[in-house]
N, C-alpha and C. Protein backbone atom coordinates (compact mmCIF):
# COMPACT_ATOMS: atom_id res chain seq x y z
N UNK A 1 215.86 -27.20 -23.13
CA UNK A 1 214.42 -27.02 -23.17
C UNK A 1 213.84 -26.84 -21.77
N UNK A 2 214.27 -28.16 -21.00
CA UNK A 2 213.99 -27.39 -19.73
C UNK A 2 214.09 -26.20 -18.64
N UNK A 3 215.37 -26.06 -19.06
CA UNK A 3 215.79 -24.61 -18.55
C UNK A 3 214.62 -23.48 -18.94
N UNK A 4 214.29 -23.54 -20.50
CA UNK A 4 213.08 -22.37 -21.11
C UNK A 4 212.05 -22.31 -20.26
N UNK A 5 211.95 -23.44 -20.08
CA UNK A 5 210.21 -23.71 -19.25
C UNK A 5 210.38 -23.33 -18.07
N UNK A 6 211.65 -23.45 -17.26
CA UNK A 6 211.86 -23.26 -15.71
C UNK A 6 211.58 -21.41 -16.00
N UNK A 7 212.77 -20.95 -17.04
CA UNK A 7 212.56 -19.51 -16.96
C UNK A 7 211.15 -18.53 -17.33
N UNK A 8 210.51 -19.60 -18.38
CA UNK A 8 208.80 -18.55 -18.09
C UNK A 8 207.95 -19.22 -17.10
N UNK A 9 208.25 -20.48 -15.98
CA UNK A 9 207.56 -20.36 -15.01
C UNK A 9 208.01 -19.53 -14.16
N UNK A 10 209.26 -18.87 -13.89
CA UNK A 10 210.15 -17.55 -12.70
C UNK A 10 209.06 -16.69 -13.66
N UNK A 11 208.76 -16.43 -14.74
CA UNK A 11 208.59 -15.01 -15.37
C UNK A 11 206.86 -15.06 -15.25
N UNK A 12 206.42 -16.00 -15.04
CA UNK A 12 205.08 -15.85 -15.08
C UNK A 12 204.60 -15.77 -13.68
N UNK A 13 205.54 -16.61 -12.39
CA UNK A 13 205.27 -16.02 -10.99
C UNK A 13 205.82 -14.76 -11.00
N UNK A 14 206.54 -14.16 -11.37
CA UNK A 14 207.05 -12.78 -11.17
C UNK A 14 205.90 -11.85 -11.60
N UNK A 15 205.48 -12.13 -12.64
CA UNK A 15 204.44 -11.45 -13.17
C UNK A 15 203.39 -11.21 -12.29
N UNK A 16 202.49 -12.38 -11.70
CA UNK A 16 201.59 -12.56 -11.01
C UNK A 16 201.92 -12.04 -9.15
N UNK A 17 203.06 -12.20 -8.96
CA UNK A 17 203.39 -11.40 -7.81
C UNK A 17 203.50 -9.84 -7.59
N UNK A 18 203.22 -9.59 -9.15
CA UNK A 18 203.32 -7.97 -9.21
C UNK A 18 202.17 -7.78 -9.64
N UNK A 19 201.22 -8.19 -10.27
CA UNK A 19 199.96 -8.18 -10.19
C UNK A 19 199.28 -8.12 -8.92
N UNK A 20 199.60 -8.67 -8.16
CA UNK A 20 199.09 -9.09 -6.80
C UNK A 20 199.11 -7.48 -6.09
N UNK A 21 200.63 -7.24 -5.93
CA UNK A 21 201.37 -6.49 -5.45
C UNK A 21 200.54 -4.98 -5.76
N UNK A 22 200.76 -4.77 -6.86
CA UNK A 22 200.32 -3.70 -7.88
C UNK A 22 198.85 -3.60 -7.86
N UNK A 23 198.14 -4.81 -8.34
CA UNK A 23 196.64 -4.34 -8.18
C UNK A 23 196.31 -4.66 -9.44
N UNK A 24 197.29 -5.05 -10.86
CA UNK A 24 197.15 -4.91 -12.42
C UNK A 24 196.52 -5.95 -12.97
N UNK A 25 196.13 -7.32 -12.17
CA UNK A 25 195.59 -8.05 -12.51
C UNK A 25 194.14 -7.81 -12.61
N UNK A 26 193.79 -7.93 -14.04
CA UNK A 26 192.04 -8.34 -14.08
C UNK A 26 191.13 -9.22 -13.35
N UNK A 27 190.05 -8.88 -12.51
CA UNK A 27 189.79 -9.28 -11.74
C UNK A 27 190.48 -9.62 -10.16
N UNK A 28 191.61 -8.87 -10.14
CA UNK A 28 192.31 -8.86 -8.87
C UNK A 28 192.49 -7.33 -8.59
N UNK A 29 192.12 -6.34 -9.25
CA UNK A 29 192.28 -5.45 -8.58
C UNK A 29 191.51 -4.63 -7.97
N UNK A 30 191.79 -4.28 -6.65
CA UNK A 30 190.76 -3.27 -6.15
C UNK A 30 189.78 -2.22 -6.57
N UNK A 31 188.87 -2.23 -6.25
CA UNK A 31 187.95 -1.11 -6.73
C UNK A 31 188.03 0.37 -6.09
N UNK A 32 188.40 1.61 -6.62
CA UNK A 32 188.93 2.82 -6.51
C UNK A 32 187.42 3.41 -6.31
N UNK A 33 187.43 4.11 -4.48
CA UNK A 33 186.12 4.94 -4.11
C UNK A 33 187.16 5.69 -2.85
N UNK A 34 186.99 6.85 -3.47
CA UNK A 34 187.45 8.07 -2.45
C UNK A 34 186.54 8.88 -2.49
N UNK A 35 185.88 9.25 -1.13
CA UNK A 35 185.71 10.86 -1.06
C UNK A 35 185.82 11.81 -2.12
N UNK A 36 184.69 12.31 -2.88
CA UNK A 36 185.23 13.14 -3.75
C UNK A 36 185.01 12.66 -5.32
N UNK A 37 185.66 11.50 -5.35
CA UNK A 37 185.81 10.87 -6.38
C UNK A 37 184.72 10.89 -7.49
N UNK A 38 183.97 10.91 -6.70
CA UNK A 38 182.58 10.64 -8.11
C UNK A 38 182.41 9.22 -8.44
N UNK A 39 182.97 8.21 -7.50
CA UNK A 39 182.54 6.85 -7.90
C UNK A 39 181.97 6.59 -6.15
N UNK A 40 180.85 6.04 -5.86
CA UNK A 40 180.40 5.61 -5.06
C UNK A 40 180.23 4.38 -4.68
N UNK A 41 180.16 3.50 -5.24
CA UNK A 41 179.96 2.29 -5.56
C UNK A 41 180.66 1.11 -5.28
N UNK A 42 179.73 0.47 -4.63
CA UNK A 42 180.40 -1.23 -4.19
C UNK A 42 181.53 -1.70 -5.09
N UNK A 43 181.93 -2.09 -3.98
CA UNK A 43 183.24 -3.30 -4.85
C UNK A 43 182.50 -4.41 -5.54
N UNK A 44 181.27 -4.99 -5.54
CA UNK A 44 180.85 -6.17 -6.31
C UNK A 44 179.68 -5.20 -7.14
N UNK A 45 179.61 -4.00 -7.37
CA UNK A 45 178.82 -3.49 -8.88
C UNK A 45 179.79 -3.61 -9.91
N UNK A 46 178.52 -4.00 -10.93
CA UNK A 46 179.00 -4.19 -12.01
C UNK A 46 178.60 -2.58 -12.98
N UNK A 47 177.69 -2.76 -12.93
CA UNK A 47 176.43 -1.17 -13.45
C UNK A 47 175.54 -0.75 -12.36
N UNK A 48 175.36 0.90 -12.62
CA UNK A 48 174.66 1.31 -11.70
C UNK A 48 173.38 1.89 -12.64
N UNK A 49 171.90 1.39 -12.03
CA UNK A 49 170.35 2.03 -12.55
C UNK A 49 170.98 3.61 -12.52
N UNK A 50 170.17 3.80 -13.52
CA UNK A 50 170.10 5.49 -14.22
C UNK A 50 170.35 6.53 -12.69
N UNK A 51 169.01 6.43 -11.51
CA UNK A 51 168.86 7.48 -10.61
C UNK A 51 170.29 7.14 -10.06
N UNK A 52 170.92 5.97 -9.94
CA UNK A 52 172.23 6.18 -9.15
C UNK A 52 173.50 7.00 -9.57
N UNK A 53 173.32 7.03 -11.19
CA UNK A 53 174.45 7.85 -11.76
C UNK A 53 174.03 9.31 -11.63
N UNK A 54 172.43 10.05 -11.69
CA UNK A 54 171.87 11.44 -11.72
C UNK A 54 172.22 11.93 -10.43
N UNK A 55 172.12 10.92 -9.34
CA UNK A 55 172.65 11.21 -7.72
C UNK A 55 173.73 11.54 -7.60
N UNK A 56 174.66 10.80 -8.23
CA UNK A 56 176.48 11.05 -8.46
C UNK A 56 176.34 12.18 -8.90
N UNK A 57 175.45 12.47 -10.05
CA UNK A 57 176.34 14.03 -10.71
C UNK A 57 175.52 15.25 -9.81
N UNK A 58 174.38 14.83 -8.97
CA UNK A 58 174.17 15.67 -8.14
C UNK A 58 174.98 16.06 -6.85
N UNK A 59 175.42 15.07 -6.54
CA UNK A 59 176.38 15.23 -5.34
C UNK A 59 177.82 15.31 -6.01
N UNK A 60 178.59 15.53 -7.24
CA UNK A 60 179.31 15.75 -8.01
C UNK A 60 179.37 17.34 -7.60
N UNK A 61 177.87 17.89 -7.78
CA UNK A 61 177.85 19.24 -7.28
C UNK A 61 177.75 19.77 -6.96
N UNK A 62 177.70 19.04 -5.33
CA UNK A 62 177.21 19.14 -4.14
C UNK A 62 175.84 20.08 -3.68
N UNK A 63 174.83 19.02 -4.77
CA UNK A 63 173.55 19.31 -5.02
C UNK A 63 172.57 17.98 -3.96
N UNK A 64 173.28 17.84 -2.43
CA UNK A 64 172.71 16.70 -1.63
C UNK A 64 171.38 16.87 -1.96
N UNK A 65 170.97 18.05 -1.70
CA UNK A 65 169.15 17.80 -1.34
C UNK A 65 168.65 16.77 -2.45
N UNK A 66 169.52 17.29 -3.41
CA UNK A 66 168.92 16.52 -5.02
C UNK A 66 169.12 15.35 -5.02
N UNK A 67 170.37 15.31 -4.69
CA UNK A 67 170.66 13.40 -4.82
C UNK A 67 169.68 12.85 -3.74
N UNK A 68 169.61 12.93 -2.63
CA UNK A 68 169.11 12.52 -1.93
C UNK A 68 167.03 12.29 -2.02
N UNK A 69 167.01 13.12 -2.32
CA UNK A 69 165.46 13.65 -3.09
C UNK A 69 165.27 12.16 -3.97
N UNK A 70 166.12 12.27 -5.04
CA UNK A 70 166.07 11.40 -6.37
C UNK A 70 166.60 10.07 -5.35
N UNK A 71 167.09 9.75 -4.98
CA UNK A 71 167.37 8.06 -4.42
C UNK A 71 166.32 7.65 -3.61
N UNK A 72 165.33 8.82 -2.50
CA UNK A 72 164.39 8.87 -1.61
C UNK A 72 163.39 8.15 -2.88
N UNK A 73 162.92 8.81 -3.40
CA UNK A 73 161.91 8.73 -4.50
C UNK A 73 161.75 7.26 -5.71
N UNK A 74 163.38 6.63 -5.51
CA UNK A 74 163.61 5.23 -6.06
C UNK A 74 163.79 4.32 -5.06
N UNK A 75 164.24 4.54 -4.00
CA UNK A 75 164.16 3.52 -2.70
C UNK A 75 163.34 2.22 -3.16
N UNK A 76 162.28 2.17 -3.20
CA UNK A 76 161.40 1.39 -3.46
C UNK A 76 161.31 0.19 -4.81
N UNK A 77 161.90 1.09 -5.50
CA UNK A 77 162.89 -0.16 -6.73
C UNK A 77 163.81 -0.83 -6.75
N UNK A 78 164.79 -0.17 -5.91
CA UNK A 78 166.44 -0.80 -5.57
C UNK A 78 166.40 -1.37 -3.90
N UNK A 79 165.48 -1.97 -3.48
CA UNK A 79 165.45 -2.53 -2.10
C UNK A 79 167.11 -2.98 -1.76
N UNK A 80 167.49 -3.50 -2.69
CA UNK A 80 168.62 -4.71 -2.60
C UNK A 80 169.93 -3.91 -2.53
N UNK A 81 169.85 -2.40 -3.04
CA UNK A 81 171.02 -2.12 -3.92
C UNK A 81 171.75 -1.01 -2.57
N UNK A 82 172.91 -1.65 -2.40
CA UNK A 82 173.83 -1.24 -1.18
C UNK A 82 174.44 0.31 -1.57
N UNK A 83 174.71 0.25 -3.07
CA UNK A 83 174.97 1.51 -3.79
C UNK A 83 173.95 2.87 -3.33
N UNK A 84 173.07 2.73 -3.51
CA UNK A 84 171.97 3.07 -3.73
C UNK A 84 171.52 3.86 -1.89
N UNK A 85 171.91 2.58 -1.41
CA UNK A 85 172.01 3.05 0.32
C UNK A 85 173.12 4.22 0.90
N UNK A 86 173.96 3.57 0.30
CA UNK A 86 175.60 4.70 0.78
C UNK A 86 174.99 5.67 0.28
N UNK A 87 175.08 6.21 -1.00
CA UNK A 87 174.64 7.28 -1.57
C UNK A 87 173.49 8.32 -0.61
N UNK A 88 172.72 7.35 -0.15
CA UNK A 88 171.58 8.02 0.61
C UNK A 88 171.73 8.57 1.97
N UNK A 89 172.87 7.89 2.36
CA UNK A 89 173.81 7.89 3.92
C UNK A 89 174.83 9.03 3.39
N UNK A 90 175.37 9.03 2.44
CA UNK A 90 176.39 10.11 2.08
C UNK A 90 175.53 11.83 2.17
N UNK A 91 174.41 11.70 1.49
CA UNK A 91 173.74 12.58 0.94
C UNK A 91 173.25 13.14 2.75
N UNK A 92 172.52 12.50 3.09
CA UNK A 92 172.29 13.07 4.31
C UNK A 92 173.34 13.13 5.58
N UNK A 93 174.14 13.09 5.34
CA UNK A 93 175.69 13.12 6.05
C UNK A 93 175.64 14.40 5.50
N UNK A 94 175.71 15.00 4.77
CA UNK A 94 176.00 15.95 3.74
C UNK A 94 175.13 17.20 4.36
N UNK A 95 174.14 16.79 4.68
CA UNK A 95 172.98 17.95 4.78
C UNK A 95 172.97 18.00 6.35
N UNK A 96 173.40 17.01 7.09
CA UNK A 96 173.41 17.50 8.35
C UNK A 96 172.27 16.33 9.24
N UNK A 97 172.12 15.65 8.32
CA UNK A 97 170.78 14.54 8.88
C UNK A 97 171.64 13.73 9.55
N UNK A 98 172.17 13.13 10.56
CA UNK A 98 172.76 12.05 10.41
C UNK A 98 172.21 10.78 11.40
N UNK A 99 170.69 11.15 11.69
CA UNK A 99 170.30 9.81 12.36
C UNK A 99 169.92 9.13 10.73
N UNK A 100 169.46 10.33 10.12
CA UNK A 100 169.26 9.61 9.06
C UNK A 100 169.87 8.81 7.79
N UNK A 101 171.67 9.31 8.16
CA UNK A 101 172.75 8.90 7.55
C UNK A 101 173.14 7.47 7.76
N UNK A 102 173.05 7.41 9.43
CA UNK A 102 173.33 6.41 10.27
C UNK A 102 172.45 5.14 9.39
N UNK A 103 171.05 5.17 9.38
CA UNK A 103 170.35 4.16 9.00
C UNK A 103 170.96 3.73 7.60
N UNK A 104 170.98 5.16 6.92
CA UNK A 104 170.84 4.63 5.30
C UNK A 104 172.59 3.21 5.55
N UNK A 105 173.24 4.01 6.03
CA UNK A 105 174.34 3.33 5.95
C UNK A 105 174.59 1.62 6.17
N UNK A 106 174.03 1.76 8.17
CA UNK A 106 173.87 0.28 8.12
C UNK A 106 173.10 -0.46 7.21
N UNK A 107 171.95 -0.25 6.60
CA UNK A 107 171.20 -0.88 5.32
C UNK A 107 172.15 -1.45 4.10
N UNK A 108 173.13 -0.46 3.70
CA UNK A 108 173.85 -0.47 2.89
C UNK A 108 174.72 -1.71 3.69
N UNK A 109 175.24 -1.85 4.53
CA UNK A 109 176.03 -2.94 4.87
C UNK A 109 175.60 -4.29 5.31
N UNK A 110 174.02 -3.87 5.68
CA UNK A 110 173.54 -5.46 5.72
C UNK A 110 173.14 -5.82 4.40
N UNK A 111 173.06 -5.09 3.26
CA UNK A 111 173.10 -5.79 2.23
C UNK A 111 174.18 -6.39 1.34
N UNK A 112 175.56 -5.61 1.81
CA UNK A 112 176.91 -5.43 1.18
C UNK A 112 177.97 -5.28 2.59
N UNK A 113 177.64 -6.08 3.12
CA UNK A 113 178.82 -6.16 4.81
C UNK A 113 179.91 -5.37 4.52
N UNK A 114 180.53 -6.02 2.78
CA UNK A 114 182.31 -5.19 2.48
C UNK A 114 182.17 -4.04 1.63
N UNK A 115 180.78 -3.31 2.27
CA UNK A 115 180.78 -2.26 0.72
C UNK A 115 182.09 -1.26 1.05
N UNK A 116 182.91 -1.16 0.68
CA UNK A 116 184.02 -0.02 1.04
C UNK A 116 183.21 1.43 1.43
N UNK A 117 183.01 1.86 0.44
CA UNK A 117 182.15 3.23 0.55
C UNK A 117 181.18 3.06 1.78
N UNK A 118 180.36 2.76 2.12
CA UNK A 118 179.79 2.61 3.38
C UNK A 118 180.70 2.50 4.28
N UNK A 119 181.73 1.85 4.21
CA UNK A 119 182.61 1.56 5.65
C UNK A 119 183.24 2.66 5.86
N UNK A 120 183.87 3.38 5.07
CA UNK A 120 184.25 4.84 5.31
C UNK A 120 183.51 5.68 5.62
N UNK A 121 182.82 6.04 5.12
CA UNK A 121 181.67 6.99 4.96
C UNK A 121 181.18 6.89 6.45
N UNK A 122 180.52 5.68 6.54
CA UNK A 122 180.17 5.62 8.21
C UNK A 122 180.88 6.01 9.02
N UNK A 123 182.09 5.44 9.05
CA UNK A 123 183.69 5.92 10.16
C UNK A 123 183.37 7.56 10.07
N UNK A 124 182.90 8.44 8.55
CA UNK A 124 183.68 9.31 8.73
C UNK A 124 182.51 10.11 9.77
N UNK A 125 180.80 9.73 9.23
CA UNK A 125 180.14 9.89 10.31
C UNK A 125 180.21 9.78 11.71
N UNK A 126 180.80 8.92 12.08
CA UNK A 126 181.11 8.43 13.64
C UNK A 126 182.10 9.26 14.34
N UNK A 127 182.91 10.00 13.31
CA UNK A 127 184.15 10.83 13.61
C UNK A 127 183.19 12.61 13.74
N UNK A 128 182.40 12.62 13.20
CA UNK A 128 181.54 13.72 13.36
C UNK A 128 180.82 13.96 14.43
N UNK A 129 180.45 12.43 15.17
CA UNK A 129 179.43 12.15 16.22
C UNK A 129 180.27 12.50 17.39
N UNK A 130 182.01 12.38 17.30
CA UNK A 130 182.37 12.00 18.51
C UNK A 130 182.87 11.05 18.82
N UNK A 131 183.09 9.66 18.10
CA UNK A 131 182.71 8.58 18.17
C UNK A 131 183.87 7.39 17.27
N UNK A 132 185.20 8.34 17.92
CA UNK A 132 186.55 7.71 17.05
C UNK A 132 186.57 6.22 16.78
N UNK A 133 186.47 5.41 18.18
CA UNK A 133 186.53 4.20 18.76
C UNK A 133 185.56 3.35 17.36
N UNK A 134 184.47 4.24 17.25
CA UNK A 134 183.36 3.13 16.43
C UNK A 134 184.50 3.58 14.79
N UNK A 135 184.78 4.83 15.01
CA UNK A 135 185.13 4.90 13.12
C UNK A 135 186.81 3.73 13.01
N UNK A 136 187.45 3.65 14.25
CA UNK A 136 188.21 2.88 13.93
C UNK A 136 187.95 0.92 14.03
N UNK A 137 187.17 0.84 14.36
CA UNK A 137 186.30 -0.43 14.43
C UNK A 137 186.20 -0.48 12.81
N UNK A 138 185.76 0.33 12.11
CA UNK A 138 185.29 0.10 10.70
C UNK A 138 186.95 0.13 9.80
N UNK A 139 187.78 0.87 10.40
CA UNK A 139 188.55 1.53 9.81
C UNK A 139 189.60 -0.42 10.00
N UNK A 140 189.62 -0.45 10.52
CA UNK A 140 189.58 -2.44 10.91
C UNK A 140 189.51 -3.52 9.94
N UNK A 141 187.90 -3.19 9.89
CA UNK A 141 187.00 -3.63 8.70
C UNK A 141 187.53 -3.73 7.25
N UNK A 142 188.26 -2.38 6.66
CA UNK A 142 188.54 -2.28 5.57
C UNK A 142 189.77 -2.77 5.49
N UNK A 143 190.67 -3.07 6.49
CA UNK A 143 192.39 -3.41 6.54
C UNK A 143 192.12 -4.99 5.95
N UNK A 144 190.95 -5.35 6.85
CA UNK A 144 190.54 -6.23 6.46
C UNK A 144 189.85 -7.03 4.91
N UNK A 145 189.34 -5.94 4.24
CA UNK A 145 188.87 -5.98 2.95
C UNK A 145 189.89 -5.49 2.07
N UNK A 146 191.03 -4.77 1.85
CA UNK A 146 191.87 -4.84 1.07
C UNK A 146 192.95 -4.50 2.07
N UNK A 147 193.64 -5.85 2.29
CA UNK A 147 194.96 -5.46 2.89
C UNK A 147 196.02 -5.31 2.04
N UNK A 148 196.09 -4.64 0.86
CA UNK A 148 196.85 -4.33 0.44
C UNK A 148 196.83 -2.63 -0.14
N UNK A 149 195.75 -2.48 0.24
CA UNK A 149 195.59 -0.62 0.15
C UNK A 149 194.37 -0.91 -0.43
N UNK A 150 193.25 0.12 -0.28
CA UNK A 150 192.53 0.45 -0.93
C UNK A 150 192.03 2.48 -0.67
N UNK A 151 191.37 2.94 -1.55
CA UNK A 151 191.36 4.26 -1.23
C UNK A 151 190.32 4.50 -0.20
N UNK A 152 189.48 3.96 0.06
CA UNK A 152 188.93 4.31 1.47
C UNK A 152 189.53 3.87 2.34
N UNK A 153 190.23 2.84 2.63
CA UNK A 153 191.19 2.86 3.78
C UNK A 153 192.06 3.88 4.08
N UNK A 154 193.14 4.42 3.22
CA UNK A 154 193.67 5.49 3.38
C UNK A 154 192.77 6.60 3.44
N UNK A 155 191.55 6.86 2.91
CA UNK A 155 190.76 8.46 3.34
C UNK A 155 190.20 8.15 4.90
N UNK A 156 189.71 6.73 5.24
CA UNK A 156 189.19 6.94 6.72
C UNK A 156 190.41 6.81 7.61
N UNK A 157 191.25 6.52 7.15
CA UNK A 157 192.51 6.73 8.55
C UNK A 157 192.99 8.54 8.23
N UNK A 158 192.95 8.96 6.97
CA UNK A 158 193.66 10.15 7.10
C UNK A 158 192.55 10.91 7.95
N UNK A 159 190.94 10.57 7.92
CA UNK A 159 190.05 11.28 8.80
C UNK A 159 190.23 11.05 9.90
N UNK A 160 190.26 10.18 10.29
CA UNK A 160 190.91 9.59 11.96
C UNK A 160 191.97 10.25 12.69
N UNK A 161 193.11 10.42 11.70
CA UNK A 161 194.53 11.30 11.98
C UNK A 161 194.21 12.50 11.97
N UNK A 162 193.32 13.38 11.10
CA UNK A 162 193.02 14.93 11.32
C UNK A 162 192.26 14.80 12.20
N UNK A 163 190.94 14.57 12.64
CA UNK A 163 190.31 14.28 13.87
C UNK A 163 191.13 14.44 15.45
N UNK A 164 191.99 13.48 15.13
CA UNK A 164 192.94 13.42 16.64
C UNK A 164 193.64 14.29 17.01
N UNK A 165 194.08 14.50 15.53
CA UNK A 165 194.63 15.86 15.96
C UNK A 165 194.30 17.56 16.10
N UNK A 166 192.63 17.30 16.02
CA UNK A 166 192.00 18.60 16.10
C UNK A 166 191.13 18.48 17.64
N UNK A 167 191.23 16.86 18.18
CA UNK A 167 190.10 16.77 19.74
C UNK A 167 191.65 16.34 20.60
């Protein structure tokens, strides 16, 4: 009998070490935001208000003015919402604004310090500016927030690596 119990406690740490490992555990696994992706959104959202999903499918089609337009125009409802900020930092990254990227962004991180999407996103701004040193400071940040991979970690280092190798 004891032996049984020894072998589903090996089988239940094994389990949980590959959970870990893997990412397969509920509530242990990372939240998936790449470039591109169509998910924008903090690692601690649960749901996103209506204008944040109409912004996604605007910048889905790389319709910035729009997204950006529509989040400008809700600002004032979502004070709090870090989502809501990136998006607005993405969007004008997008169009070429980027003092105005710059702001939306830090906002987004003093409300959400580990928002992934902001931390990239910013790096990738900073890599636009000139400004490797600051995107790898962030790029830091995220090793730090999922050291076990997450997809903005790998998109702001692969920006970092094409960067270097184009200055």
């Amino acid at each position: 009998m004891s032996s049984m119990i020894s072998k589903s406690l090996n089988i239940g740490r094994v389990i949980i070490i590959a959970g870990l490992v893997f990412g397969v555990m509920p509530g242990l696994t990372t939240h998936v935001l790449a470039a591109g992706s169509g998910d924008y959104s903090s690692s601690s959202s649960s749901s996103s208000p209506a204008v944040i999903n109409k912004a996604k499918k605007a910048i889905n089609k790389n319709d910035f003015a729009e997204a950006y337009s529509l989040l400008s125009q809700n600002e004032s409802n979502y004070k709090n919402n870090a989502d809501l900020y990136n998006l607005m930092g993405f969007s004008a990254r997008k169009l070429g604004q980027y003092d105005k990227s710059m702001q939306h962004y830090k906002r987004a991180l003093d409300i959400d310090p580990k928002h992934k999407g902001a931390l990239e996103y910013m790096g990738e701004l900073y890599l636009t500016l000139d400004q490797p040193d600051e995107a790898k400071a962030l790029l830091a940040r995220l090793k730090t927030i999922c050291p076990f991979g997450c997809n903005e970690k790998r998109e702001l280092t692969d920006a970092i690596a094409a960067w270097e190798a184009n200055n």
